[in-house]
PDB file of N, CA and C in Angstrom:
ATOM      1  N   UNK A   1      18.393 -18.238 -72.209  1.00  0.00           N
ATOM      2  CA  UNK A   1      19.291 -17.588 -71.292  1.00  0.00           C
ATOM      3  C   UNK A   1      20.537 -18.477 -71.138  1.00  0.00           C
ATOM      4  N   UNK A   2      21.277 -17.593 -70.930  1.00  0.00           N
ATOM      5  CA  UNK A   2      22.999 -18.606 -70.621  1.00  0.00           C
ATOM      6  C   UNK A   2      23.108 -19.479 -69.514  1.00  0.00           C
ATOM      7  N   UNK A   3      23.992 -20.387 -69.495  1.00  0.00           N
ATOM      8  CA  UNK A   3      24.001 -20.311 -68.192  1.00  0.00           C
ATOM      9  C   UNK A   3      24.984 -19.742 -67.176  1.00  0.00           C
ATOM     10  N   UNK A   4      25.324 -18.621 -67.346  1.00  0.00           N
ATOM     11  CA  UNK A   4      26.126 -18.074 -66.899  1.00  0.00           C
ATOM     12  C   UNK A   4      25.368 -16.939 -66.158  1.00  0.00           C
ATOM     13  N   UNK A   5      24.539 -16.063 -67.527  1.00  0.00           N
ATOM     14  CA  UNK A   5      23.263 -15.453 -67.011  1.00  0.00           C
ATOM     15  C   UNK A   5      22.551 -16.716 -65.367  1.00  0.00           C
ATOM     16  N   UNK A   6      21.933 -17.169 -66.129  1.00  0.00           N
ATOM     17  CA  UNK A   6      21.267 -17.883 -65.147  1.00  0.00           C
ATOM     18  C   UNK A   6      22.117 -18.186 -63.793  1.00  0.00           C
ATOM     19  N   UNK A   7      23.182 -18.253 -63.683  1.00  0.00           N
ATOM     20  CA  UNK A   7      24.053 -17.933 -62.389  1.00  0.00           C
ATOM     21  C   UNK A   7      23.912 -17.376 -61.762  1.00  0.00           C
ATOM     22  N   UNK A   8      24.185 -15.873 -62.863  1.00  0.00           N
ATOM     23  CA  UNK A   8      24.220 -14.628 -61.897  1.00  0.00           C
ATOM     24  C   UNK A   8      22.684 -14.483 -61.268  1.00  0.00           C
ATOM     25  N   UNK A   9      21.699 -14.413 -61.588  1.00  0.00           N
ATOM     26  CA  UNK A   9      20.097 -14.518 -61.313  1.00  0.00           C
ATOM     27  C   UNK A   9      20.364 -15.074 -59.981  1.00  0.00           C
ATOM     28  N   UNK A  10      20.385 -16.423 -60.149  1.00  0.00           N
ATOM     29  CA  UNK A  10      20.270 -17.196 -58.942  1.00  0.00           C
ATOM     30  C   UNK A  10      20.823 -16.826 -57.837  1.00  0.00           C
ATOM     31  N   UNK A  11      22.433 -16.506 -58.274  1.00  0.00           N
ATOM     32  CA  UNK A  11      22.841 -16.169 -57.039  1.00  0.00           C
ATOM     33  C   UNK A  11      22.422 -15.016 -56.412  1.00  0.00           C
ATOM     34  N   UNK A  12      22.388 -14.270 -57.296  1.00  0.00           N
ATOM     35  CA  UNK A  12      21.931 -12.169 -56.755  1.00  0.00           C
ATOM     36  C   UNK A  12      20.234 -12.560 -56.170  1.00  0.00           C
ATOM     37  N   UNK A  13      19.301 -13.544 -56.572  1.00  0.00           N
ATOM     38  CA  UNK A  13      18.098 -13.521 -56.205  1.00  0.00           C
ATOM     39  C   UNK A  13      18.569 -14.190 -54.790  1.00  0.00           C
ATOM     40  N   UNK A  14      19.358 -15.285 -54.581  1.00  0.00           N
ATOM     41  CA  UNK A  14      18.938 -15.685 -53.321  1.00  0.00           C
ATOM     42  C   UNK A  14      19.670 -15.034 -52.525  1.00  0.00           C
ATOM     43  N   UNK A  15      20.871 -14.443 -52.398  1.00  0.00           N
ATOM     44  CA  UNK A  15      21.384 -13.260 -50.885  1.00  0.00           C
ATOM     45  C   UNK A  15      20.786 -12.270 -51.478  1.00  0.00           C
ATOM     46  N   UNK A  16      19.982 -11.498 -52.342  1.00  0.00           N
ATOM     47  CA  UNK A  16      19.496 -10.567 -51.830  1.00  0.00           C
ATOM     48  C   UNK A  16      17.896 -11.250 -51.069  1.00  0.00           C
ATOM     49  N   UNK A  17      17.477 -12.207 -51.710  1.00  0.00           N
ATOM     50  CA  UNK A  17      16.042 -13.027 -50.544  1.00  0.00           C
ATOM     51  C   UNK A  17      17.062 -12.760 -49.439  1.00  0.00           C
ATOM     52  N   UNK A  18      17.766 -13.426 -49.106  1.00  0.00           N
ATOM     53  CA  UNK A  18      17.946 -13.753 -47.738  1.00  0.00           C
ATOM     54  C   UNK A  18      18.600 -12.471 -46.922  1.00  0.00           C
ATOM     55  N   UNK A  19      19.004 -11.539 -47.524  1.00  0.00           N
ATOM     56  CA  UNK A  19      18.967  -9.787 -46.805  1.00  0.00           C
ATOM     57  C   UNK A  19      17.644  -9.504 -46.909  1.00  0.00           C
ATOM     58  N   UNK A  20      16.371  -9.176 -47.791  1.00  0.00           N
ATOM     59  CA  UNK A  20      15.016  -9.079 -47.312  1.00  0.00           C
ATOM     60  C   UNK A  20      14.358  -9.674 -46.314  1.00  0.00           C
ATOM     61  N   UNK A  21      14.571 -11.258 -46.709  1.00  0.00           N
ATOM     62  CA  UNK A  21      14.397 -11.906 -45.252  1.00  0.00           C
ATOM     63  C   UNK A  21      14.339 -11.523 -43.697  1.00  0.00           C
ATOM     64  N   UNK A  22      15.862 -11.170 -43.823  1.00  0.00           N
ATOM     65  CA  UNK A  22      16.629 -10.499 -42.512  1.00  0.00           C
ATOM     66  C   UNK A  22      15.755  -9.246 -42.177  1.00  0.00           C
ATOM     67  N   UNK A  23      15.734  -8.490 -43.231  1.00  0.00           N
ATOM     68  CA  UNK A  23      14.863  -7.172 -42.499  1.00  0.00           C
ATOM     69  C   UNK A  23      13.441  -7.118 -41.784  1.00  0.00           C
ATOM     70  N   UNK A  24      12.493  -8.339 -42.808  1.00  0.00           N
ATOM     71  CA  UNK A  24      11.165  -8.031 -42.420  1.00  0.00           C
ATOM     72  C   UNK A  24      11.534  -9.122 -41.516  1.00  0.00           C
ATOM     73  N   UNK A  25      12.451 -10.155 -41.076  1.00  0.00           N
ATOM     74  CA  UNK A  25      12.132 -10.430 -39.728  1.00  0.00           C
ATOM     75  C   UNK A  25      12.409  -9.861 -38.578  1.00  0.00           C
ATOM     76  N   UNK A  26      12.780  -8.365 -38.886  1.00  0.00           N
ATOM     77  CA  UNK A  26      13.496  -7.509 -37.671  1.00  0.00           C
ATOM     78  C   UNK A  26      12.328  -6.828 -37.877  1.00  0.00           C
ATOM     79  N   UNK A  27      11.530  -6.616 -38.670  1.00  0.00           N
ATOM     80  CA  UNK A  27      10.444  -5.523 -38.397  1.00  0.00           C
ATOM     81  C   UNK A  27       8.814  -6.401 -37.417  1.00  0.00           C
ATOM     82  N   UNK A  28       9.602  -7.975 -37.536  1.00  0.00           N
ATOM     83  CA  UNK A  28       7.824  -8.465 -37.135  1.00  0.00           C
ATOM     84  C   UNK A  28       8.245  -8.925 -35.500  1.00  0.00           C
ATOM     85  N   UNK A  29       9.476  -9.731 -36.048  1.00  0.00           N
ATOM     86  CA  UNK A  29      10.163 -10.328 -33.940  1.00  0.00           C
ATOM     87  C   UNK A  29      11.597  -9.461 -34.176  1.00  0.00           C
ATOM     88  N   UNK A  30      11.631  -8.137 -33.712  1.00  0.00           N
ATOM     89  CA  UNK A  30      12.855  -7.409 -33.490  1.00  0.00           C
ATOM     90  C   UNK A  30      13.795  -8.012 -32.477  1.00  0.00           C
ATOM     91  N   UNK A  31      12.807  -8.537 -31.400  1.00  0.00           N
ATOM     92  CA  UNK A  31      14.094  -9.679 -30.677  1.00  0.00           C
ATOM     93  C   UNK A  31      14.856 -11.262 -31.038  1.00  0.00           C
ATOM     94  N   UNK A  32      14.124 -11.356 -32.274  1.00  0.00           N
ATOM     95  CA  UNK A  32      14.617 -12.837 -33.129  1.00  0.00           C
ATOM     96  C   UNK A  32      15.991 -12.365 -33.674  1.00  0.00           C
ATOM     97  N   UNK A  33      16.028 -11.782 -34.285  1.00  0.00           N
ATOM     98  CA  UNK A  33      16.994 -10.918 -35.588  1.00  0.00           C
ATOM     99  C   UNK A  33      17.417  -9.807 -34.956  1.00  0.00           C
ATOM    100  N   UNK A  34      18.792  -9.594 -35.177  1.00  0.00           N
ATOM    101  CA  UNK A  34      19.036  -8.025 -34.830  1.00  0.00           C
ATOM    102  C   UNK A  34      19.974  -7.970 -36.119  1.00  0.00           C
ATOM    103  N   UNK A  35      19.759  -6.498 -36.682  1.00  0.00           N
ATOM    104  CA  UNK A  35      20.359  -6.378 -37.724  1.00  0.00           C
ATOM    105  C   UNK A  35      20.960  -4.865 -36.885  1.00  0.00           C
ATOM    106  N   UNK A  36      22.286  -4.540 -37.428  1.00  0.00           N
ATOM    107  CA  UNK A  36      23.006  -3.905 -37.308  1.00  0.00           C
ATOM    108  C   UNK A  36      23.454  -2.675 -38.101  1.00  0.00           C
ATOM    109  N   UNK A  37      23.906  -1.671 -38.045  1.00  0.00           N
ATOM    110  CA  UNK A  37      24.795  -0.651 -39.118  1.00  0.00           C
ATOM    111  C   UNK A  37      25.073   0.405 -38.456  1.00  0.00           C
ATOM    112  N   UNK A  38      27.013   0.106 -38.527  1.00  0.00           N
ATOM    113  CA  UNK A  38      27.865   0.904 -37.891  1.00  0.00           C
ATOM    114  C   UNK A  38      27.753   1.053 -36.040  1.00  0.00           C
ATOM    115  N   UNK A  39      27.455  -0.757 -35.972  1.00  0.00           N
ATOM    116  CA  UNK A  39      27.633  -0.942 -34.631  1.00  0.00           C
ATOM    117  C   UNK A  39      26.497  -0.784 -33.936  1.00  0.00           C
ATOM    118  N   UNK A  40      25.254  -0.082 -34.496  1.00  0.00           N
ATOM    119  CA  UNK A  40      24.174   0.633 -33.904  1.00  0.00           C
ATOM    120  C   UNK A  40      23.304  -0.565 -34.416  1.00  0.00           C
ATOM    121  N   UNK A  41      22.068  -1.074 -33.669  1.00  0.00           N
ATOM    122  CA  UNK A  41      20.923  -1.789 -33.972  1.00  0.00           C
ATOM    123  C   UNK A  41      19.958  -0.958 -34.423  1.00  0.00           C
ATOM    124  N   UNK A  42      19.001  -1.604 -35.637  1.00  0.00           N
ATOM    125  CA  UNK A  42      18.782  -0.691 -37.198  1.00  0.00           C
ATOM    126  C   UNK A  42      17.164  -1.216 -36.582  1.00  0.00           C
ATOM    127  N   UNK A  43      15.970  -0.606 -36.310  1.00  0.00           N
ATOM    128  CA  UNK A  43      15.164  -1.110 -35.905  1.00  0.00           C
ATOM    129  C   UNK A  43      13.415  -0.654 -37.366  1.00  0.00           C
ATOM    130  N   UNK A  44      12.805  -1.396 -37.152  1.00  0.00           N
ATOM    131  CA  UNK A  44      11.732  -0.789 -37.839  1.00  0.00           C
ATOM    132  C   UNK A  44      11.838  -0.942 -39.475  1.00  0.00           C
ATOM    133  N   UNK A  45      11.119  -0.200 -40.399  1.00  0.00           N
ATOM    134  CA  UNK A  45      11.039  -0.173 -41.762  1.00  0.00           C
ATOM    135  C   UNK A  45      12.573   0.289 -42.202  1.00  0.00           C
ATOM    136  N   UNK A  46      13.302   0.715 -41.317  1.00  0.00           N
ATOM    137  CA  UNK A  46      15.146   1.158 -41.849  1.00  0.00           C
ATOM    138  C   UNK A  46      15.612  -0.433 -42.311  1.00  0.00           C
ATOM    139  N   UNK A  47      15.072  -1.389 -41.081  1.00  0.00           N
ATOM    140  CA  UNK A  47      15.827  -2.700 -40.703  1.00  0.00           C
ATOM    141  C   UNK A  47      15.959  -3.429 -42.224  1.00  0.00           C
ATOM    142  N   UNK A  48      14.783  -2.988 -42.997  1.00  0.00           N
ATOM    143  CA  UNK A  48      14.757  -3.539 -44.225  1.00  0.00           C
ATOM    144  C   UNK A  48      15.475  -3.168 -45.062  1.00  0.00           C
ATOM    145  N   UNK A  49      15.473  -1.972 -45.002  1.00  0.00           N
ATOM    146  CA  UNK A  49      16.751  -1.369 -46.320  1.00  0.00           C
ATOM    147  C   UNK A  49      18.030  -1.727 -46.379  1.00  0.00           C
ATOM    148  N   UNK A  50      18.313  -2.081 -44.497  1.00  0.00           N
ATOM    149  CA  UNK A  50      19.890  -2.097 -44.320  1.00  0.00           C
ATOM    150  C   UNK A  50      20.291  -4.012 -44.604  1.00  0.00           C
ATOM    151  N   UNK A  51      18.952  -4.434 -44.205  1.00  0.00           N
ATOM    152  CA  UNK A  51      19.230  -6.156 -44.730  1.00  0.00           C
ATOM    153  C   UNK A  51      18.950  -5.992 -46.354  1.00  0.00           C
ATOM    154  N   UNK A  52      18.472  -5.674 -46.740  1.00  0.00           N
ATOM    155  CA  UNK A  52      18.098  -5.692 -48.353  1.00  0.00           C
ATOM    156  C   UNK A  52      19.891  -5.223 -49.094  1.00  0.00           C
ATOM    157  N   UNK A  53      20.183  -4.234 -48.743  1.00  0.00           N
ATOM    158  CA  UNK A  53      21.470  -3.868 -49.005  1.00  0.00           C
ATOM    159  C   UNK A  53      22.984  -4.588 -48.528  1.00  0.00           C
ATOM    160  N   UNK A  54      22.460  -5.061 -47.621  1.00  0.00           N
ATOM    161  CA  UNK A  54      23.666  -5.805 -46.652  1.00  0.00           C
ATOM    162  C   UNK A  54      23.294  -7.709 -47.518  1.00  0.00           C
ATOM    163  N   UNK A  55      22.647  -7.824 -48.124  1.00  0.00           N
ATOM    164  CA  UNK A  55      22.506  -9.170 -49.111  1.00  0.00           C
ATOM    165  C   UNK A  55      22.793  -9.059 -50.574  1.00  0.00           C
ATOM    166  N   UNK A  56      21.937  -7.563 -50.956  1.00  0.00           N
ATOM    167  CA  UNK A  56      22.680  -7.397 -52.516  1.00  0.00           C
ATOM    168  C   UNK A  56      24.246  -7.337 -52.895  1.00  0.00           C
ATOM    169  N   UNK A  57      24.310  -6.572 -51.831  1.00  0.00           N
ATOM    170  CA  UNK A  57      25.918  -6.009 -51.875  1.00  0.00           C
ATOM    171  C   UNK A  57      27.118  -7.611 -52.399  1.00  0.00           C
ATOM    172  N   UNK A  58      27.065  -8.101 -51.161  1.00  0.00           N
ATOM    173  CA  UNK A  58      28.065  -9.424 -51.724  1.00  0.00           C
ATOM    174  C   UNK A  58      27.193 -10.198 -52.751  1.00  0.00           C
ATOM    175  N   UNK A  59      26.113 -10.499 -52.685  1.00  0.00           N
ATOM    176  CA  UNK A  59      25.597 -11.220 -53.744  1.00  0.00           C
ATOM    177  C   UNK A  59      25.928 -10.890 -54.958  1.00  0.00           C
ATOM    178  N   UNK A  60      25.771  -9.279 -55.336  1.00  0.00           N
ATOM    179  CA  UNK A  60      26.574  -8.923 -56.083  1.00  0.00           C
ATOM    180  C   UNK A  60      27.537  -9.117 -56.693  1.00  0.00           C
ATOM    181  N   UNK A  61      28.739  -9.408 -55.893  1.00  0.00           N
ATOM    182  CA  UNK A  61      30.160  -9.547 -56.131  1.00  0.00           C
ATOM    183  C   UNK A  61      30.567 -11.249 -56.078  1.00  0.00           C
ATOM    184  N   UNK A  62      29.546 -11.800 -55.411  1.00  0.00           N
ATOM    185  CA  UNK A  62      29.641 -13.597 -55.350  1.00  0.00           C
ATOM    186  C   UNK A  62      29.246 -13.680 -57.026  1.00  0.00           C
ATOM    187  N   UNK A  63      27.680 -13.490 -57.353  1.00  0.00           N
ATOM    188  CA  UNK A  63      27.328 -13.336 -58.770  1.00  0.00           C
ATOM    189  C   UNK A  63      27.914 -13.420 -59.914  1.00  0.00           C
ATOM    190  N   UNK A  64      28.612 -11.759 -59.808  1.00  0.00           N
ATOM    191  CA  UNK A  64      29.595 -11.683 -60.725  1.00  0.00           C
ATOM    192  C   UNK A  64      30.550 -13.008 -61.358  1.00  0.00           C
ATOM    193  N   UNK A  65      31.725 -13.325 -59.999  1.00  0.00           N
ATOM    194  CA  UNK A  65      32.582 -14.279 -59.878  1.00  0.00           C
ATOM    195  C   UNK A  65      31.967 -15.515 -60.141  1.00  0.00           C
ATOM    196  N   UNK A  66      30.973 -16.092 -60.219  1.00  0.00           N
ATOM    197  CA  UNK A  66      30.678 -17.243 -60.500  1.00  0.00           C
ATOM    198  C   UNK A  66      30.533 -17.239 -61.944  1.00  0.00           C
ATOM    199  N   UNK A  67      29.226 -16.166 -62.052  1.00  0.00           N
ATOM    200  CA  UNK A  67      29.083 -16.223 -63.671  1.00  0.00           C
ATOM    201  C   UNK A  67      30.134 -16.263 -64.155  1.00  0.00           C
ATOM    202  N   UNK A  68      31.233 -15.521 -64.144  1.00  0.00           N
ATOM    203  CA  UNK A  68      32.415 -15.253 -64.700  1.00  0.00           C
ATOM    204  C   UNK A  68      33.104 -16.568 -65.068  1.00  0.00           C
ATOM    205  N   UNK A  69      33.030 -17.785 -63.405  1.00  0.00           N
ATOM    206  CA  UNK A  69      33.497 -18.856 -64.067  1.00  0.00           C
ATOM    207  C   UNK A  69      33.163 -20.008 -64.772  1.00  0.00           C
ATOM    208  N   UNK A  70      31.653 -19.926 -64.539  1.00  0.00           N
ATOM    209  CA  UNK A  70      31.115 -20.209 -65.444  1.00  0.00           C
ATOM    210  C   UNK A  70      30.489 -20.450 -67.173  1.00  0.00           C
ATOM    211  N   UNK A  71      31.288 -18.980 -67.427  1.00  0.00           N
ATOM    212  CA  UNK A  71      31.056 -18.288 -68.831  1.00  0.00           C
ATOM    213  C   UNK A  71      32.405 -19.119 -69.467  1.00  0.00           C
ATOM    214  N   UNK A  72      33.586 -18.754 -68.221  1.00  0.00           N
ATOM    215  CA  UNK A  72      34.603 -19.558 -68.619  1.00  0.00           C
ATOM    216  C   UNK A  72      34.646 -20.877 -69.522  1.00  0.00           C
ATOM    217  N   UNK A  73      33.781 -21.820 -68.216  1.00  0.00           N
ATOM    218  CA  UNK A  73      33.354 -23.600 -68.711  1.00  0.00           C
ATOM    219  C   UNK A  73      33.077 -23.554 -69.902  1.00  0.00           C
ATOM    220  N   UNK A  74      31.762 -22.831 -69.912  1.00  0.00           N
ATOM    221  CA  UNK A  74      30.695 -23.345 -71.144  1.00  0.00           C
ATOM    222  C   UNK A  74      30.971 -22.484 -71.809  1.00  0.00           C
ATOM    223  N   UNK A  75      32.048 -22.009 -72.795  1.00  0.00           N
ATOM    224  CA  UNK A  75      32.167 -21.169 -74.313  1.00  0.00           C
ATOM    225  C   UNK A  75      32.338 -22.332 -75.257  1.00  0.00           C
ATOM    226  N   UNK A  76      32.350 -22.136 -75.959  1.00  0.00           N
ATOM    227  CA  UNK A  76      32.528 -22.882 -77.435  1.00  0.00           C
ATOM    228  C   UNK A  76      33.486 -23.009 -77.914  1.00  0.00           C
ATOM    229  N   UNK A  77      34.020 -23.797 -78.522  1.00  0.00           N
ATOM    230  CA  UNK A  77      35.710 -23.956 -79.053  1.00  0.00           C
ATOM    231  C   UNK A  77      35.127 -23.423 -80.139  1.00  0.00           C
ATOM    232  N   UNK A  78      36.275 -22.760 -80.889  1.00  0.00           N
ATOM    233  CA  UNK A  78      36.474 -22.077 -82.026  1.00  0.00           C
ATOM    234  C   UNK A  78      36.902 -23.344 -82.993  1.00  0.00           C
ATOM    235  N   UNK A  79      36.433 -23.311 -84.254  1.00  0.00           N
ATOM    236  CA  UNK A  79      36.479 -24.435 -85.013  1.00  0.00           C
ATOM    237  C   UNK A  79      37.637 -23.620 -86.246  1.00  0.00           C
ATOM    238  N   UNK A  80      38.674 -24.757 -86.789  1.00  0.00           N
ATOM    239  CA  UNK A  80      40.013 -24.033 -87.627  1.00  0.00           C
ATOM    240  C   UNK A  80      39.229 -24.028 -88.881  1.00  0.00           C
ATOM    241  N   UNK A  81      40.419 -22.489 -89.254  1.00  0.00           N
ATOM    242  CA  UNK A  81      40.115 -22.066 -90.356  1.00  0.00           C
ATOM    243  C   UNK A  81      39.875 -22.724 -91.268  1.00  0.00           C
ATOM    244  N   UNK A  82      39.011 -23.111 -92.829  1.00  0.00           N
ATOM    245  CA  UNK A  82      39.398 -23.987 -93.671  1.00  0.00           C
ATOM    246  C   UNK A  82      40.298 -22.761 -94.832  1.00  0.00           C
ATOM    247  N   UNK A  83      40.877 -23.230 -95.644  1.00  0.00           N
ATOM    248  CA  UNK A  83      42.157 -22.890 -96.269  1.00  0.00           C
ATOM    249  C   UNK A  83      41.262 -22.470 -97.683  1.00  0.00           C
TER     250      UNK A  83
END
C-alpha cells in the first residue's frame, strides 16, 4: 500500500472512530454527550447515524487533502531520457 493510501485510511478510520464514538456514547450516558442536528438534540439509535456522519464527512475531506500531499512528497523523479 502507498503511503498516501495509507493516509487516507488512517485519517478517514480515525474521525469517522471518533463520530461512532460520539454516537454510542449518546446512546449509553445521553447526559455525557449531546450530539446535535439542525439545532435539535439527536437522541437514541438516530444519535449514531448523525455522529457516524458528522466524523466521516470532514474526515473525508481532511483525508483526501493529506493524501494528496502526501502523494505529492513521495513520487519518484523521472529519470532522463537516454539518447
Amino acid at each position: 500500500m502507498t503511503p498516501a493510501r495509507k493516509t487516507f485510511v488512517w485519517i478517514l478510520g480515525l474521525a469517522t472512530g471518533l463520530g461512532l464514538l460520539l454516537g454510542i456514547a449518546n446512546v449509553f450516558a445521553p447526559d455525557a454527550v449531546s450530539v446535535t442536528w439542525n439545532e435539535e438534540n439527536v437522541e437514541g439509535l438516530n444519535s449514531i447515524w448523525v455522529g457516524l456522519f458528522s466524523g466521516l464527512i470532514p474526515g473525508l475531506m481532511l483525508s483526501l487533502f493529506a493524501a494528496g500531499i502526501v502523494a505529492i512528497f513521495t513520487r519518484g523523479r523521472n529519470k532522463p531520457a537516454k539518447d
